[in-house]
C-alpha atoms as a PDB file:
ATOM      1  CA  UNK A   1      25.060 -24.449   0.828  1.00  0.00           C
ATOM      2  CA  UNK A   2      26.585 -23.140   4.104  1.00  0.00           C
ATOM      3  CA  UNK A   3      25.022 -21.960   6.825  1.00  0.00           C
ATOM      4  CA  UNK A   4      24.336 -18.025   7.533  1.00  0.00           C
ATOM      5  CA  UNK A   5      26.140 -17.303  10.516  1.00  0.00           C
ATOM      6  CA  UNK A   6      23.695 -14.492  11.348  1.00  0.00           C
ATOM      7  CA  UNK A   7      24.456 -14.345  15.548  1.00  0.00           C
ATOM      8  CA  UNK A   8      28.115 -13.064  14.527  1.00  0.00           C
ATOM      9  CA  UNK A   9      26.719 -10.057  13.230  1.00  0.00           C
ATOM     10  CA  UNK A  10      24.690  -6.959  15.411  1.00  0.00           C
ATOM     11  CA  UNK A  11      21.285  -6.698  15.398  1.00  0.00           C
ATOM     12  CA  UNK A  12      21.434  -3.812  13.209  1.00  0.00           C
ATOM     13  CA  UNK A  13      22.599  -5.393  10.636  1.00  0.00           C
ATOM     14  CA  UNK A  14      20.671  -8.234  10.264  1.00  0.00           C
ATOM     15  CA  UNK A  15      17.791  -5.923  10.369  1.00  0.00           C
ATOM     16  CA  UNK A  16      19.233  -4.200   7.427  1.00  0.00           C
ATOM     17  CA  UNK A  17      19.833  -7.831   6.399  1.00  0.00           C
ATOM     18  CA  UNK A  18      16.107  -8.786   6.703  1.00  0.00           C
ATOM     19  CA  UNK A  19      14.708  -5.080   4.603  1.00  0.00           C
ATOM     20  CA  UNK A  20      17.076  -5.469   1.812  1.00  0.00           C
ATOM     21  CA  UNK A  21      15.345  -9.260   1.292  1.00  0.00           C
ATOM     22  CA  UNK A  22      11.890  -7.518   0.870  1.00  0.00           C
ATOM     23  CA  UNK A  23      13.355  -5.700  -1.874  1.00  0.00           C
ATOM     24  CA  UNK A  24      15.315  -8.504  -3.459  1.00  0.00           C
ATOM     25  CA  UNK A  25      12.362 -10.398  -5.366  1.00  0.00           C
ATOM     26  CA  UNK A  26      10.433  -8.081  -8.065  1.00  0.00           C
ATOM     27  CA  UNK A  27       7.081  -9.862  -6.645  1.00  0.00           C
ATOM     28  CA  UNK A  28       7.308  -8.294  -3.240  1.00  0.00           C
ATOM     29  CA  UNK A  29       8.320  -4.810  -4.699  1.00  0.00           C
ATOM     30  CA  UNK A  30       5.328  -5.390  -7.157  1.00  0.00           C
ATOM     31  CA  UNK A  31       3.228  -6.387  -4.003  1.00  0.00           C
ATOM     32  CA  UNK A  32       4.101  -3.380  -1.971  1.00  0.00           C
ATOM     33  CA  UNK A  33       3.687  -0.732  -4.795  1.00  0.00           C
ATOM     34  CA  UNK A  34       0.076  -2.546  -4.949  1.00  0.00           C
ATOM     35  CA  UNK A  35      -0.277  -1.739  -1.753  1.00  0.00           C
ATOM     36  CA  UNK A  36       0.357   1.604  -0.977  1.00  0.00           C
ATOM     37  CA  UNK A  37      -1.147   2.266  -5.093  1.00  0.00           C
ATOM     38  CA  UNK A  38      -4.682   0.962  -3.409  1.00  0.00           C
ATOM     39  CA  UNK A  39      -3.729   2.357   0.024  1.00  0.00           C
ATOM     40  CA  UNK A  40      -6.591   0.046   1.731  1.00  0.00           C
ATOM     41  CA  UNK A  41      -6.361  -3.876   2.429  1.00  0.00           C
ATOM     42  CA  UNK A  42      -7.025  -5.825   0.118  1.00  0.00           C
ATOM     43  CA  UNK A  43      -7.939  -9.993  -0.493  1.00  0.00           C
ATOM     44  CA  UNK A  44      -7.817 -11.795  -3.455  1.00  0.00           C
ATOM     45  CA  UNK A  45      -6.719  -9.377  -6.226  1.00  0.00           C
ATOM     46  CA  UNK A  46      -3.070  -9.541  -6.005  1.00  0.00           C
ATOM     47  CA  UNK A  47      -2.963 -12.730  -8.027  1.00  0.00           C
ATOM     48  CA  UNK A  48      -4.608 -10.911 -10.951  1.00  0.00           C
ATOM     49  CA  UNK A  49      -2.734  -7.827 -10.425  1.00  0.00           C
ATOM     50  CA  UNK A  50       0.913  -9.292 -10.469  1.00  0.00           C
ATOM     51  CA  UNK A  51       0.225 -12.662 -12.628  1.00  0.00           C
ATOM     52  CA  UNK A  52       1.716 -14.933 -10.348  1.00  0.00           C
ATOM     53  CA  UNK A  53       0.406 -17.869  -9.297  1.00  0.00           C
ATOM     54  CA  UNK A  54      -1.590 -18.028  -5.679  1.00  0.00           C
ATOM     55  CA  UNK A  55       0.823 -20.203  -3.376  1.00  0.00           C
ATOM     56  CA  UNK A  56       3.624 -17.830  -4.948  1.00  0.00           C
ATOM     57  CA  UNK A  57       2.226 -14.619  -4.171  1.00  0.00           C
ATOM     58  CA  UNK A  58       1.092 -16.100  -0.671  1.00  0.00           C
ATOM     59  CA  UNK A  59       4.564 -17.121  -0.018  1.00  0.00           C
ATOM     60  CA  UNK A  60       5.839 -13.223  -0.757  1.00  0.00           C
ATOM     61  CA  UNK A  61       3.283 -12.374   1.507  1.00  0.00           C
ATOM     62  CA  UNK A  62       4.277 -14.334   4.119  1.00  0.00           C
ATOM     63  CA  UNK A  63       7.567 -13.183   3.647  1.00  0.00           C
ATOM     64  CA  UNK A  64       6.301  -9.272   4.074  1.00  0.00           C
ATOM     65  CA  UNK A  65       4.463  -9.901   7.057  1.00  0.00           C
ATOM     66  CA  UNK A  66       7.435 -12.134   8.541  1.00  0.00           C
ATOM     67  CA  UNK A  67       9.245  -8.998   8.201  1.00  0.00           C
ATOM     68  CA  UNK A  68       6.866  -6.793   9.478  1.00  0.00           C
ATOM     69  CA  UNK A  69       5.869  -4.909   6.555  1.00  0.00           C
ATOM     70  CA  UNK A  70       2.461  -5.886   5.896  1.00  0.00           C
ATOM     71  CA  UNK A  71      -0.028  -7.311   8.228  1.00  0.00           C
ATOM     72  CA  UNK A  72      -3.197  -9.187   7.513  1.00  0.00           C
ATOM     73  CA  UNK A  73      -6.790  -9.531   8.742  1.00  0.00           C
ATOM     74  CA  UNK A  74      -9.183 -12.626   8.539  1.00  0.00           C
ATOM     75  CA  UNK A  75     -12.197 -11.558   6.732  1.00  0.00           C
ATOM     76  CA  UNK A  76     -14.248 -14.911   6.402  1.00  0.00           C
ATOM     77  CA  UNK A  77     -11.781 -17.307   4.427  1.00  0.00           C
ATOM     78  CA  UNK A  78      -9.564 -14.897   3.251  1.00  0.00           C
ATOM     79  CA  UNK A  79      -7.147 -12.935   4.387  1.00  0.00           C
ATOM     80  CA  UNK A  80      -6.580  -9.286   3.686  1.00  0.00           C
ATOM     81  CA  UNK A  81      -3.266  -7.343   3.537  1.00  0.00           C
ATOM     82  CA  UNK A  82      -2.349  -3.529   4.255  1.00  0.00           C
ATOM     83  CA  UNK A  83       1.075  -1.957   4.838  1.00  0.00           C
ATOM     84  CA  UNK A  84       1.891  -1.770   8.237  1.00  0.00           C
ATOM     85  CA  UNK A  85       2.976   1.823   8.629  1.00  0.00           C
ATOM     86  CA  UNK A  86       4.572   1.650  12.426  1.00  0.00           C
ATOM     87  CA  UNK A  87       6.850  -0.871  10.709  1.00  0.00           C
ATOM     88  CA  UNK A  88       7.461   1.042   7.486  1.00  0.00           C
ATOM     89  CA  UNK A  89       8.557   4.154   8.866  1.00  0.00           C
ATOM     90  CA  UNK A  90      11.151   1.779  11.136  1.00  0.00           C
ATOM     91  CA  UNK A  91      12.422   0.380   8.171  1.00  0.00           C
ATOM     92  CA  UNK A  92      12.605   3.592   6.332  1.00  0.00           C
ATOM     93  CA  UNK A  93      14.391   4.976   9.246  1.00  0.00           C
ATOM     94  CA  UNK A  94      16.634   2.307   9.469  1.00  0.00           C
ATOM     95  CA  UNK A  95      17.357   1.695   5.798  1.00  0.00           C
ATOM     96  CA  UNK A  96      18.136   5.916   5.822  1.00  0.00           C
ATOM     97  CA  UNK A  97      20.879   5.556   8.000  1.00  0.00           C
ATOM     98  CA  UNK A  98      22.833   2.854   6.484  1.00  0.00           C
ATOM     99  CA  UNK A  99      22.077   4.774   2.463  1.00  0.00           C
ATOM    100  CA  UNK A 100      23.149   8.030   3.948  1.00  0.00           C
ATOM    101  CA  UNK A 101      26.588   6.851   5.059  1.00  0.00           C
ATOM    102  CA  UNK A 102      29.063   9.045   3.215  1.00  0.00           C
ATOM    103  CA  UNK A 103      32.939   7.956   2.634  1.00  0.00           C
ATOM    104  CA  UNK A 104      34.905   9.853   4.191  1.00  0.00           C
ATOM    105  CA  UNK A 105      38.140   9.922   2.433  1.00  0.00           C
ATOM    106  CA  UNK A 106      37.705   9.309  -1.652  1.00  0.00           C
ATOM    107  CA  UNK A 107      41.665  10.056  -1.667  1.00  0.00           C
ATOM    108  CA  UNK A 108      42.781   6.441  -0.682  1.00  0.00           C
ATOM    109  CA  UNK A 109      40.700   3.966  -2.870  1.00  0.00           C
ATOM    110  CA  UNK A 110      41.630   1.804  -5.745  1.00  0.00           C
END
């Protein structure tokens, strides 16, 4: 498999890039709507609640909170998740103004 040339492109849109793979596994959409469904942070649940298997969920998880969108606390020997909603509102910003692009001439395509 080649490798993703991501430096070619702006910052923007690897951004874009980087919140359109949160939403590209059912898991971590699953995960989120958890989330903000509970809105509180939560521990060991999640397995139970989306039926996946512990390291799987914890690698979605990971994922999230690579990208910002969750963040965790240490609460003895677990660890307990929460949307993080500085970084949600950036993404929803920035995922707004590439969706609300409009084409601007519908005259000249196939």
């Amino acid at each position: 498999m080649g490798i993703s040339k991501t430096e070619i492109f702006t910052e923007d849109q690897n951004t874009i890039a980087a919140f359109a793979k949160a939403f590209a596994h059912p898991a971590r959409v699953a995960i989120l709507q958890h989330l903000f469904k509970i809105d509180s942070c939560i521990c060991g649940e999640l397995v139970n609640e989306i039926g996946l298997a512990q390291p799987t969920i914890s690698q979605h998880l990971r994922e999230l909170k690579q990208l910002g969108l969750i963040k965790g606390s240490v609460e003895g020997t677990s660890v307990c998740y929460c949307i993080d909603a500085k970084n949600w509102e950036k993404m929803k910003k920035t995922m707004a103004q590439f969706l609300d692009q409009d084409i601007v001439s519908k005259e000249n395509c196939c």
